[in-house]
Every structure is written in structure tokens, then in C-alpha cells.
Protein backbone atom coordinates (compact mmCIF):
# COMPACT_ATOMS: atom_id res chain seq x y z
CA UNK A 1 -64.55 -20.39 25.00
CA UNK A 2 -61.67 -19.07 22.57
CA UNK A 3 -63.93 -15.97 23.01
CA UNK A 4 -63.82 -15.38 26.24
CA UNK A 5 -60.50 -15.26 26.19
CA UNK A 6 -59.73 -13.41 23.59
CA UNK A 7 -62.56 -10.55 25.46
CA UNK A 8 -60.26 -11.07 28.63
CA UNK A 9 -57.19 -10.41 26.60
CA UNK A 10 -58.02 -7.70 24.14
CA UNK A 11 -56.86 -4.11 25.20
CA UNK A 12 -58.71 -1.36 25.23
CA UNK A 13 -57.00 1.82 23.43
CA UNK A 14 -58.04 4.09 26.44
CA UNK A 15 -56.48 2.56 28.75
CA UNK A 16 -52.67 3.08 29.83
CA UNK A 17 -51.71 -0.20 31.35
CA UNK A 18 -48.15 0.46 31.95
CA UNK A 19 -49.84 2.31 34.98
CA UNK A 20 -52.32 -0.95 36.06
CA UNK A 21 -49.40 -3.24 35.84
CA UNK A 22 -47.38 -1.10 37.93
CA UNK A 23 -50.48 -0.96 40.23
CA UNK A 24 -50.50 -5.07 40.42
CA UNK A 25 -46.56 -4.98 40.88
CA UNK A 26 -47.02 -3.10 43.82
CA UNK A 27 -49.38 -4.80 45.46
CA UNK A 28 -47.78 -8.18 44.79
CA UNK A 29 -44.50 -6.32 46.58
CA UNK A 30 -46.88 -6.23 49.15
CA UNK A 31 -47.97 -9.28 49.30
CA UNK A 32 -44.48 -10.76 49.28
CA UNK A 33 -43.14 -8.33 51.58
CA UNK A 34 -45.71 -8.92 54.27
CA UNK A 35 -45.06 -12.93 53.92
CA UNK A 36 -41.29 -12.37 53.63
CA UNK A 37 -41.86 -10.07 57.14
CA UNK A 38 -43.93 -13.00 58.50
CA UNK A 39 -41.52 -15.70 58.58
CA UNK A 40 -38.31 -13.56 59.51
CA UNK A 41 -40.21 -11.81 62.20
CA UNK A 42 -42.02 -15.05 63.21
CA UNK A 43 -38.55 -16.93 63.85
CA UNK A 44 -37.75 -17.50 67.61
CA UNK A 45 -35.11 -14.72 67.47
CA UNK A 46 -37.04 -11.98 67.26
CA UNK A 47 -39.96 -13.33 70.18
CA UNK A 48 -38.04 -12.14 72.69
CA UNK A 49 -40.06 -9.56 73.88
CA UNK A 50 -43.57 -9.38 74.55
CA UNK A 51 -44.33 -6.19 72.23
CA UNK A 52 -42.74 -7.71 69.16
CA UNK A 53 -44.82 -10.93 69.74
CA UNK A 54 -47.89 -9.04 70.13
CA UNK A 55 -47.05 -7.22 66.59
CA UNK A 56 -46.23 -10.06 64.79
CA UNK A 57 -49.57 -12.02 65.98
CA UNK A 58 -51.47 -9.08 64.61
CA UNK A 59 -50.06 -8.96 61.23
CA UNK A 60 -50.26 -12.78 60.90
CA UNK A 61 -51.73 -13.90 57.64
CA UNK A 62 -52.01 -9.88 56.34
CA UNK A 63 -50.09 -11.19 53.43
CA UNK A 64 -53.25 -13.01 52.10
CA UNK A 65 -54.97 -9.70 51.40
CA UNK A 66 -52.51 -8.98 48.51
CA UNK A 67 -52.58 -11.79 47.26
CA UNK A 68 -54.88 -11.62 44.71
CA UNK A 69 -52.09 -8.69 43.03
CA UNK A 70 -50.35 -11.73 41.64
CA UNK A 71 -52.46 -13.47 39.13
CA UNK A 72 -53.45 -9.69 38.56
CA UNK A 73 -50.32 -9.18 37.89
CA UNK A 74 -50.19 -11.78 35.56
CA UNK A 75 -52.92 -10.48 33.29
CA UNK A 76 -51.92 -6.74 33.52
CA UNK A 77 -48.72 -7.91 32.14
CA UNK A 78 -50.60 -9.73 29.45
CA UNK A 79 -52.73 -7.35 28.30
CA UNK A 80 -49.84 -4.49 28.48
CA UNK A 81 -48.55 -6.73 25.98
CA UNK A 82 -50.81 -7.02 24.03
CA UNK A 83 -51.16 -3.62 23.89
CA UNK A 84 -47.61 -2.46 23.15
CA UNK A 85 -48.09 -4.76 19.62
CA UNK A 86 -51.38 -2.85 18.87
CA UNK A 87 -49.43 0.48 19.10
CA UNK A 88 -46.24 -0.73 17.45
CA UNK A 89 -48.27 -2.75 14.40
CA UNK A 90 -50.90 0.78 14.02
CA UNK A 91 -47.58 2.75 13.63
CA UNK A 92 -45.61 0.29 11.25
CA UNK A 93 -48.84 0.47 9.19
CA UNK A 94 -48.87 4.48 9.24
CA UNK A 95 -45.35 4.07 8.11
């Protein structure tokens, strides 16, 4: 098992995750965005009219579709982390 996780966790020197972890950030914006827009917009205030109830009913929900950004997010972090103390221990050791 300790494997496993250490396989999920381990960076890979290829990769720039400062770019995937900006990639989950966004979409987790997204997500909380969309859920933020869901519940101000879905207050009685803004029902008034017949068009914005129409476009609120369709984006119902449209927050679940980013959600899983956030326990991306999460692990992009991680792993960025990780990363960054690969880079900085390979250059202490050069040093």
C-alpha cells in the first residue's frame, strides 16, 4: 500500500507541474464560481423575469462538472511539491 502511494506521489522530472496545478486551480475557480453564481443568481431577487429564470435553470448543477478540479487540485499541489524538493536537494548536492 505504502507503494502505491509513494507511485501516486513521486514526480516525474519531465513534467512542469507548476503548469498542471495552475490547470486544477482553474478549474476549481470554476467550479466555485459556477456554485457561487448558483446560489446568488438562484435567490428570489434575481427571478424576476422570465429570461433570467430560464438561464439560471439551465446552468443548475453545472458546478458539478468541475468538481473533480479540487481533489485534483489537491494532488497537483502535492506532487509540485514534491517536486520543487527534488530540484532544490539535486542542486544543493551539485553545490
Amino acid at each position: 500500500m505504502a507503494a502505491v502511494i509513494h507511485w501516486l506521489f513521486k514526480p516525474s522530472p519531465e513534467i512542469n507541474y507548476d503548469v498542471i496545478a495552475m490547470m486544477y486551480a482553474f478549474g476549481s475557480g470554476l467550479s466555485v464560481l459556477f456554485y457561487a453564481l448558483e446560489k446568488v443568481m438562484g435567490s428570489e431577487t434575481y427571478k424576476e423575469t422570465e429570461i433570467v429564470k430560464e438561464n439560471i435553470d439551465s446552468i443548475k448543477g453545472i458546478y458539478l462538472v468541475f468538481c473533480p478540479f479540487l481533489p485534483c487540485l489537491l494532488w497537483g499541489l502535492m506532487v509540485r511539491y514534491m517536486s520543487k524538493k527534488e530540484i532544490s536537494a539535486s542542486k544543493q548536492k551539485e553545490d
